[in-house]
C-alpha atoms as a PDB file:
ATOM      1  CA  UNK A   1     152.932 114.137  64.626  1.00  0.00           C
ATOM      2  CA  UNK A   2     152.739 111.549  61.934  1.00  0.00           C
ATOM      3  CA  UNK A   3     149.425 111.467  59.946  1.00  0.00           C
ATOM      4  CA  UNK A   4     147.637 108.185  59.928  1.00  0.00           C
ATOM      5  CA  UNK A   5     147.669 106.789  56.418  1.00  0.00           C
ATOM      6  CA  UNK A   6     145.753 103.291  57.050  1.00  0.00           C
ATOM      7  CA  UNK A   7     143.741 102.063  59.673  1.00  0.00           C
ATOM      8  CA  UNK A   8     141.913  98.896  60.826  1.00  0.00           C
ATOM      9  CA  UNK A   9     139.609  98.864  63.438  1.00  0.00           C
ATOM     10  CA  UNK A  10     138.557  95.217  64.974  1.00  0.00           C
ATOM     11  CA  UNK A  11     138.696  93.165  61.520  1.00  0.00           C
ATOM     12  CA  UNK A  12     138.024  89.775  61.311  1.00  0.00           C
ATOM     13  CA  UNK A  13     137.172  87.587  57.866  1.00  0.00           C
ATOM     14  CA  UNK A  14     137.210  84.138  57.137  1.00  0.00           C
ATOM     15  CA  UNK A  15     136.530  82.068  53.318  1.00  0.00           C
ATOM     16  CA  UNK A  16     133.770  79.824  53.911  1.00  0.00           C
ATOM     17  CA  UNK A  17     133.245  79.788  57.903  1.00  0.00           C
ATOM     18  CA  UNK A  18     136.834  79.404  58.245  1.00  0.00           C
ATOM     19  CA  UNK A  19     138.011  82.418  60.153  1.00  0.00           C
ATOM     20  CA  UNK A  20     141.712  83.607  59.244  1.00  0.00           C
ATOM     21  CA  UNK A  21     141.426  87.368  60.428  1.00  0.00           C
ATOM     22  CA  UNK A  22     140.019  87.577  64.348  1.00  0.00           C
ATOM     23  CA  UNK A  23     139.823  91.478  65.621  1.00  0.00           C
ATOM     24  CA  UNK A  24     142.991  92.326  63.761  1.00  0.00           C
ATOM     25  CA  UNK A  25     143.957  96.213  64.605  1.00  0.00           C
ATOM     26  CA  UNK A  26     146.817  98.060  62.688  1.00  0.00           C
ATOM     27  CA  UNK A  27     147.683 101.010  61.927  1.00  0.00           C
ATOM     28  CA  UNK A  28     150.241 102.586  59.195  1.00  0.00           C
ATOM     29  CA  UNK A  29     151.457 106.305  59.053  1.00  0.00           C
ATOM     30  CA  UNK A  30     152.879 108.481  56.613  1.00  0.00           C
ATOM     31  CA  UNK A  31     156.428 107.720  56.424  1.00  0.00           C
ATOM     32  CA  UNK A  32     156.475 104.312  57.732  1.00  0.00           C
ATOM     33  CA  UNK A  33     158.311 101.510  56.393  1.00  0.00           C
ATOM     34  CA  UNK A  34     156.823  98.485  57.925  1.00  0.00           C
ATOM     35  CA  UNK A  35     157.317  94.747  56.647  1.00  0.00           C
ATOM     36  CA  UNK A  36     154.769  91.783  57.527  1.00  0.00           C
ATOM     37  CA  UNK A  37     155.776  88.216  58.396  1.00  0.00           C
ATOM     38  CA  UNK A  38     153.715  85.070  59.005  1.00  0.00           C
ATOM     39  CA  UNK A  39     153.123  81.350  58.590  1.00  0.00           C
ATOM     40  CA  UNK A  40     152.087  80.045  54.801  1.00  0.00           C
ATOM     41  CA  UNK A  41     148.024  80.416  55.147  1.00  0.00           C
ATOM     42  CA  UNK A  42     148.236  82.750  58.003  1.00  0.00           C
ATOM     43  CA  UNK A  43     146.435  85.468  55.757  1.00  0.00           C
ATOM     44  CA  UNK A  44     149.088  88.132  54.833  1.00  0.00           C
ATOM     45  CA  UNK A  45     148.148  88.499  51.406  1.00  0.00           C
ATOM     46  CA  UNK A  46     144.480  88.736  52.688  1.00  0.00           C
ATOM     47  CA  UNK A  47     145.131  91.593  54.604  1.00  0.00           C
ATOM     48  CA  UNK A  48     146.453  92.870  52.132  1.00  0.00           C
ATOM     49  CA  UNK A  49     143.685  92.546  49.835  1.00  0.00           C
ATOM     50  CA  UNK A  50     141.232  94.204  52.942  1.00  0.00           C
ATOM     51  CA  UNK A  51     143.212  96.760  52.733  1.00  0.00           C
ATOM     52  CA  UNK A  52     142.359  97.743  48.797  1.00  0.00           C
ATOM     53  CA  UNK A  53     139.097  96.644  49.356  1.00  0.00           C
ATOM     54  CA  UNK A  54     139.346  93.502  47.152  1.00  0.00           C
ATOM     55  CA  UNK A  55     137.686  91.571  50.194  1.00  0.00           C
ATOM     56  CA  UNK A  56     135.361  92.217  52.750  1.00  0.00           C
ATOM     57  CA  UNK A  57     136.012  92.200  56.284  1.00  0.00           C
ATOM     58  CA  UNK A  58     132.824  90.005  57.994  1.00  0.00           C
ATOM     59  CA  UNK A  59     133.462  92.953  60.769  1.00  0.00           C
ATOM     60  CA  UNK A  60     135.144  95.945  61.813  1.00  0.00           C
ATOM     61  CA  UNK A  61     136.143  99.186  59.975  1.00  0.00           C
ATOM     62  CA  UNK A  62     138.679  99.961  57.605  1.00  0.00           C
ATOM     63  CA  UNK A  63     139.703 103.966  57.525  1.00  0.00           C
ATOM     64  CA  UNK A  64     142.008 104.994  54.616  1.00  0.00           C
ATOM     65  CA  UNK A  65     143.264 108.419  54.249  1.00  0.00           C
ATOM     66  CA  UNK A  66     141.579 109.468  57.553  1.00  0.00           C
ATOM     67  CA  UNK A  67     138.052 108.127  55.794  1.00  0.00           C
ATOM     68  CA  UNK A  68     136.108 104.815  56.448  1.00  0.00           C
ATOM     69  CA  UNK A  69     135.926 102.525  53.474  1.00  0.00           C
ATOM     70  CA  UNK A  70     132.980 100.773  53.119  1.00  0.00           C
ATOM     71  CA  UNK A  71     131.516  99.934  49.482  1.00  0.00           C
ATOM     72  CA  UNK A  72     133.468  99.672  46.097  1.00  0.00           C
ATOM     73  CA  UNK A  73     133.100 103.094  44.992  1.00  0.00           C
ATOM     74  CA  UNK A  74     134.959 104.149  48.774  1.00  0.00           C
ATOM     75  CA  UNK A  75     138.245 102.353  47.109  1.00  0.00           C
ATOM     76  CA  UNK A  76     138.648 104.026  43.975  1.00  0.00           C
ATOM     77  CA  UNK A  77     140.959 106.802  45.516  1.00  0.00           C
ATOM     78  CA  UNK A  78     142.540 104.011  47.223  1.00  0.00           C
ATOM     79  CA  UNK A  79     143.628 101.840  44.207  1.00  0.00           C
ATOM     80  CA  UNK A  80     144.501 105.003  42.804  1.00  0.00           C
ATOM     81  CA  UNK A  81     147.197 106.080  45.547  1.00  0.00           C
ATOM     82  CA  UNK A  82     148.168 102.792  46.996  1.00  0.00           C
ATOM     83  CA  UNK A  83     150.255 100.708  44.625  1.00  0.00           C
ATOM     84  CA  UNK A  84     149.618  96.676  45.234  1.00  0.00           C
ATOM     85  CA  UNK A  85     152.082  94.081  43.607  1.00  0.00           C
ATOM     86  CA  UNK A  86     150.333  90.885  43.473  1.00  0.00           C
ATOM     87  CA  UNK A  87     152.182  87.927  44.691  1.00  0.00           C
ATOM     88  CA  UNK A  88     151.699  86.260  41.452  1.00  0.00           C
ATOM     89  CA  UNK A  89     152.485  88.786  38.340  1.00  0.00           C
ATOM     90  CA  UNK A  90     149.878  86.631  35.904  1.00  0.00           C
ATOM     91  CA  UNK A  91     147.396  88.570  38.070  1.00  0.00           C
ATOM     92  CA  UNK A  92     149.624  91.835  37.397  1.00  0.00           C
ATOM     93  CA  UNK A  93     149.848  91.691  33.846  1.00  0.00           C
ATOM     94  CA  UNK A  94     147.172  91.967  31.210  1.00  0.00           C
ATOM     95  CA  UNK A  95     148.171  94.471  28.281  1.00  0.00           C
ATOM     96  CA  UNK A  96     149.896  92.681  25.315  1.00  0.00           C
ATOM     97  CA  UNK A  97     153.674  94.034  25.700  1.00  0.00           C
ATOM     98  CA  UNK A  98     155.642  94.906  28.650  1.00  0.00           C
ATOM     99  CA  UNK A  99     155.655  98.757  27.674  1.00  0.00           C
ATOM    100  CA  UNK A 100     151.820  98.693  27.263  1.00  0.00           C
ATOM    101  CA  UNK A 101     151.643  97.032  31.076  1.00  0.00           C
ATOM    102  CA  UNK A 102     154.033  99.880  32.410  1.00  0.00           C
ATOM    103  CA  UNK A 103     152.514 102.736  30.849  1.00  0.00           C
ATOM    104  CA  UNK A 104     148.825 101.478  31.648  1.00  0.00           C
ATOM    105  CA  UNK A 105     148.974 102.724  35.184  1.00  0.00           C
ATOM    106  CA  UNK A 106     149.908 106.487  34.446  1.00  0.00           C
ATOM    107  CA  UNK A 107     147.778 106.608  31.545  1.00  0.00           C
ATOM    108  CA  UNK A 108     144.901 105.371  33.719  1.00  0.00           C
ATOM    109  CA  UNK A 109     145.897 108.404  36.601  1.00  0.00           C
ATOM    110  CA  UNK A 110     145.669 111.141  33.369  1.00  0.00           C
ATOM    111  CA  UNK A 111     149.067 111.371  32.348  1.00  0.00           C
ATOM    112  CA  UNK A 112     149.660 112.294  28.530  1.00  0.00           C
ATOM    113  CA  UNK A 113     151.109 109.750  26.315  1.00  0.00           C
ATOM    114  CA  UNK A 114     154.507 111.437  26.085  1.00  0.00           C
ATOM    115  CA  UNK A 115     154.646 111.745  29.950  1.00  0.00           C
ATOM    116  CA  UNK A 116     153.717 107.926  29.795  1.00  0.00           C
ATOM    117  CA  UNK A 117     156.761 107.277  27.755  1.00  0.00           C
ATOM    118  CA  UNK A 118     158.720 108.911  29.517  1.00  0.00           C
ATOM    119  CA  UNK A 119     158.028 107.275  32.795  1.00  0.00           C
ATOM    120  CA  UNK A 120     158.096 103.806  30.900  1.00  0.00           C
ATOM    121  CA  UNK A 121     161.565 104.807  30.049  1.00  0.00           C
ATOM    122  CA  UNK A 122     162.997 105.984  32.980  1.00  0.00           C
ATOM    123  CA  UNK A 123     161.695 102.650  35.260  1.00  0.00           C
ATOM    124  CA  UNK A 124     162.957 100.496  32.442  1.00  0.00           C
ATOM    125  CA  UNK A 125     166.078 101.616  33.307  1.00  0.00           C
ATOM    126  CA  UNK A 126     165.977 101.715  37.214  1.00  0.00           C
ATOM    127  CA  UNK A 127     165.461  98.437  36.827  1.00  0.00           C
ATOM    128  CA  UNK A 128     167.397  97.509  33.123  1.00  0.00           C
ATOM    129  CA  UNK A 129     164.446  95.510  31.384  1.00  0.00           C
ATOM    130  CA  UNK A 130     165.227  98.848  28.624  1.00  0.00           C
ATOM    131  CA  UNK A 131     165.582  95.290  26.389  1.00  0.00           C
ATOM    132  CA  UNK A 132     162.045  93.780  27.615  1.00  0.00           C
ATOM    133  CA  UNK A 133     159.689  96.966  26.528  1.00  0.00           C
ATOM    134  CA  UNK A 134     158.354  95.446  22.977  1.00  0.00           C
ATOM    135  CA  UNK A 135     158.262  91.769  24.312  1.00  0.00           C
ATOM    136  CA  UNK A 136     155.043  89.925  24.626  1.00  0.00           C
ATOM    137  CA  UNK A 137     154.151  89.236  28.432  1.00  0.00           C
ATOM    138  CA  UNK A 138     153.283  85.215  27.694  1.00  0.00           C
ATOM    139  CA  UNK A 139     157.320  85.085  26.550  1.00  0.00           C
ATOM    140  CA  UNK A 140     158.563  86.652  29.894  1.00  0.00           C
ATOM    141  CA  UNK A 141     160.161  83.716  32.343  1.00  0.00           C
ATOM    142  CA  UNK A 142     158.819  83.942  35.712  1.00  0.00           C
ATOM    143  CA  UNK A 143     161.547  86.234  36.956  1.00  0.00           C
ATOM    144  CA  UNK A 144     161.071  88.730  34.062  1.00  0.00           C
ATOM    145  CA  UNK A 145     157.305  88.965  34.658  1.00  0.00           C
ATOM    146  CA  UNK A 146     158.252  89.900  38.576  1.00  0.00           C
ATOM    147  CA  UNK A 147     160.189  92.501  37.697  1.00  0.00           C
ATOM    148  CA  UNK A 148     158.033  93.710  35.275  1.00  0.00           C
ATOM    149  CA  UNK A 149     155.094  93.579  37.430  1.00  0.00           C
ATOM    150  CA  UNK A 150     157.183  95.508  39.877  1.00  0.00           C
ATOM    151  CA  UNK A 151     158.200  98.372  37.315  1.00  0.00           C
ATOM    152  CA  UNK A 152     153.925  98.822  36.778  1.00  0.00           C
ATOM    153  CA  UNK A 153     153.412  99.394  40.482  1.00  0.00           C
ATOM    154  CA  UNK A 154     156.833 101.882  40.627  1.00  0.00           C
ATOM    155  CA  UNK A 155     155.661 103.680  37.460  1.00  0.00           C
ATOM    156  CA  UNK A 156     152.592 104.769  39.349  1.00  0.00           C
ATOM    157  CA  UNK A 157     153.944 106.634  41.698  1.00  0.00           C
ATOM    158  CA  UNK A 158     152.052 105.789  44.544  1.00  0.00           C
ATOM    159  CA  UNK A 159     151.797 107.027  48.064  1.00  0.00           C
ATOM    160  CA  UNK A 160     152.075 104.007  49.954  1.00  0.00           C
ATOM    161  CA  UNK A 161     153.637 100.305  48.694  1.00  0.00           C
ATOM    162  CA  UNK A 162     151.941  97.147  49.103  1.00  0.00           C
ATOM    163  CA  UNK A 163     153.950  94.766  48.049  1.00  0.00           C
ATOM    164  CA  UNK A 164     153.343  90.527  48.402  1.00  0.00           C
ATOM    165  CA  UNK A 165     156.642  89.194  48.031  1.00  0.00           C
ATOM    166  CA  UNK A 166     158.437  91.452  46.181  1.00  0.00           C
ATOM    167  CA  UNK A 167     161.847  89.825  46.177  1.00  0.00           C
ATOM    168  CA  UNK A 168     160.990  86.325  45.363  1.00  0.00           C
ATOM    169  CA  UNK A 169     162.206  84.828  41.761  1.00  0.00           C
ATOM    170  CA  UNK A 170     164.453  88.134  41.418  1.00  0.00           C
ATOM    171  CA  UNK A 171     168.273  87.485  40.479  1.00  0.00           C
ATOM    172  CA  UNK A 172     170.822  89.299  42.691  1.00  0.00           C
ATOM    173  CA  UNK A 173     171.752  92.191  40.819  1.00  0.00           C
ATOM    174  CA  UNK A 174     167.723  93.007  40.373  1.00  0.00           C
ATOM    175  CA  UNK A 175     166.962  92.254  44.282  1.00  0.00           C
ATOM    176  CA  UNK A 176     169.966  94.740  45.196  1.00  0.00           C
ATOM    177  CA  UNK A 177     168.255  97.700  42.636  1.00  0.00           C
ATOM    178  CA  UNK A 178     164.989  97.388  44.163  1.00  0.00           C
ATOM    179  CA  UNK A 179     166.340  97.317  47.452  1.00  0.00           C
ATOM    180  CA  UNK A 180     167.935 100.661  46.609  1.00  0.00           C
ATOM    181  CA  UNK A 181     164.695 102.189  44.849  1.00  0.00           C
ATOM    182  CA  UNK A 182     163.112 101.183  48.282  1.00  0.00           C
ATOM    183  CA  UNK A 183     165.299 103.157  50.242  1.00  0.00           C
ATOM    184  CA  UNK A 184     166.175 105.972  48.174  1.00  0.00           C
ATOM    185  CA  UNK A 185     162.759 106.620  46.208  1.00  0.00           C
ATOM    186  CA  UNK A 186     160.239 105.081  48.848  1.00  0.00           C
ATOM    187  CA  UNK A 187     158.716 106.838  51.743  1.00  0.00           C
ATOM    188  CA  UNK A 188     155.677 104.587  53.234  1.00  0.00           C
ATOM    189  CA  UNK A 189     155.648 101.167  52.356  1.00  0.00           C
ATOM    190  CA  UNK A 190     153.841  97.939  53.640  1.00  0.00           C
ATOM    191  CA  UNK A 191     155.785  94.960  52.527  1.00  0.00           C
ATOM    192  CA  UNK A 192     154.794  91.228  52.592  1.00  0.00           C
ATOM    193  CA  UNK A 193     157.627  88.676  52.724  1.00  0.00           C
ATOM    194  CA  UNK A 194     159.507  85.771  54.014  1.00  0.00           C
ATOM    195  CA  UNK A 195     162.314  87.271  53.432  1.00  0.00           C
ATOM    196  CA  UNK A 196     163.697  88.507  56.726  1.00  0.00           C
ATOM    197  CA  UNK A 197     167.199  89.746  55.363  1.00  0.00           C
ATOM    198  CA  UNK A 198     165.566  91.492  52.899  1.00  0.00           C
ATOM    199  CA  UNK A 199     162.827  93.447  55.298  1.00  0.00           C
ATOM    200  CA  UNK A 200     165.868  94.607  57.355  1.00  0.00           C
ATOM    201  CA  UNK A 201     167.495  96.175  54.447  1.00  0.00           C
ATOM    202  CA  UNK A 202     164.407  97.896  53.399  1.00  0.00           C
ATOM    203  CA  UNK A 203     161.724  98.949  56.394  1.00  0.00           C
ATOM    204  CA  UNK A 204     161.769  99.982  60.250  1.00  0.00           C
ATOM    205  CA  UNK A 205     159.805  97.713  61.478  1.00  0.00           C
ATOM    206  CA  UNK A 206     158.357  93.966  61.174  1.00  0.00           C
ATOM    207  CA  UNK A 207     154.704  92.631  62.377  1.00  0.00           C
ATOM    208  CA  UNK A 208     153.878  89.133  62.551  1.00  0.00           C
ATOM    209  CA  UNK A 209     150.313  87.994  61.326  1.00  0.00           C
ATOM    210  CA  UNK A 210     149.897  84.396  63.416  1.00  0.00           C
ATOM    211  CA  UNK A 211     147.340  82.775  64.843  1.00  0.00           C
ATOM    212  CA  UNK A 212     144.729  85.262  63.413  1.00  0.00           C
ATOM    213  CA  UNK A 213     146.542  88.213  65.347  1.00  0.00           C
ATOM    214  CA  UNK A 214     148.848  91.002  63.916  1.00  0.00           C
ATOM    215  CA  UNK A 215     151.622  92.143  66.697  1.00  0.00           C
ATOM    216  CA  UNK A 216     154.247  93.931  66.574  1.00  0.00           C
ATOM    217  CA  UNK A 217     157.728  91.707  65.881  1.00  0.00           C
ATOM    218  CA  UNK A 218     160.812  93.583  65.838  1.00  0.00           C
ATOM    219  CA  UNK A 219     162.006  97.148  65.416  1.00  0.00           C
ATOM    220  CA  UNK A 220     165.169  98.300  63.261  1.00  0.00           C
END
């Protein structure tokens, strides 16, 4: 039987009175590749954020690794195993170079500095940005900081993907690699997009987030 890996229990939120989350249940097990569609504004990207405990449901429980998640200090192990990508990468990207970003993620999880190198290296290739490594981040174009900001959540490792539009401002020959790390290197994933063709190529199942309520959509 398939472990549970996330869980939530009854949420609702809102920003300001205005609710966009009403008694929203879900659940994600190890080994699941599920994508997540919805209306602009219909709070995909805030679920998301619930889930790493960025926000704070106004009810309801969110259980992570079989455990309820309640205060900061509950998400730690969570933003330490769960990989996010930000839909926009400025929020991704702090450190001054592009190999600095990548390698900030493994150093931060205890690898050494040669293992961080060496993990830098081998995502720069996966996804051929060997070129971008010493480049400052404020002279990467939009689609080079998306990439980029992909390659720091990959280089992590994580157990599960959450990823906010993951395909959007990527040329062709980029969306086709990451569609192939997602199959071939990616067991559970949780992926946020608009991009339909792209979910179908990449999970095995689609919710829809509308009208406040997650169902399920379509299975592949």
């Amino acid at each position: 039987m398939e472990k549970t890996l996330i869980k939530l229990e009854n949420i609702s939120f809102g920003y300001n009175s205005f609710p966009v989350l009403k008694n929203i249940n879900f659940e994600l097990k190890f080994g699941e590749k599920v994508g997540l569609i919805g209306p602009n504004g219909s709070g995909k990207t805030t679920f998301l954020y619930i889930i790493m405990g960025f926000l704070k449901p106004v009810s309801g429980k969110v259980f992570i690794f079989g455990r309820e998640r309640k205060k900061d200090k509950d998400f730690l192990e969570v933003r330490q195993k769960l990989g996010l990508l930000f839909q926009d990468s400025d929020s991704q990207l702090f450190c001054p170079t592009v190999k600095e970003d990548i390698a900030f993620g493994p150093l931060n999880l205890g690898k050494s500095r040669n293992e961080a190198k060496e993990i830098v290296k081998n995502i720069a290739k996966v996804f051929n940005i060997e070129h971008l490594l010493d480049r400052p981040i404020y002279k990467l174009s939009g689609g080079e900081k998306k990439i980029v900001a992909l390659a720091t959540v990959f280089a992590m490792n994580p157990v599960c993907y959450l990823l906010d539009e993951p395909s959007s401002g990527l040329d062709e020959d980029t969306r086709n690699k990451l569609i192939k790390f997602l199959k071939n290197h990616v067991k559970t994933c949780l992926i946020v997009s608009h991009d339909r063709k792209f979910l179908k190529e990449t999970v095995n199942k689609i919710y829809i987030l509308k009208n406040k309520k997650v169902s399920l959509y379509q299975v592949f």
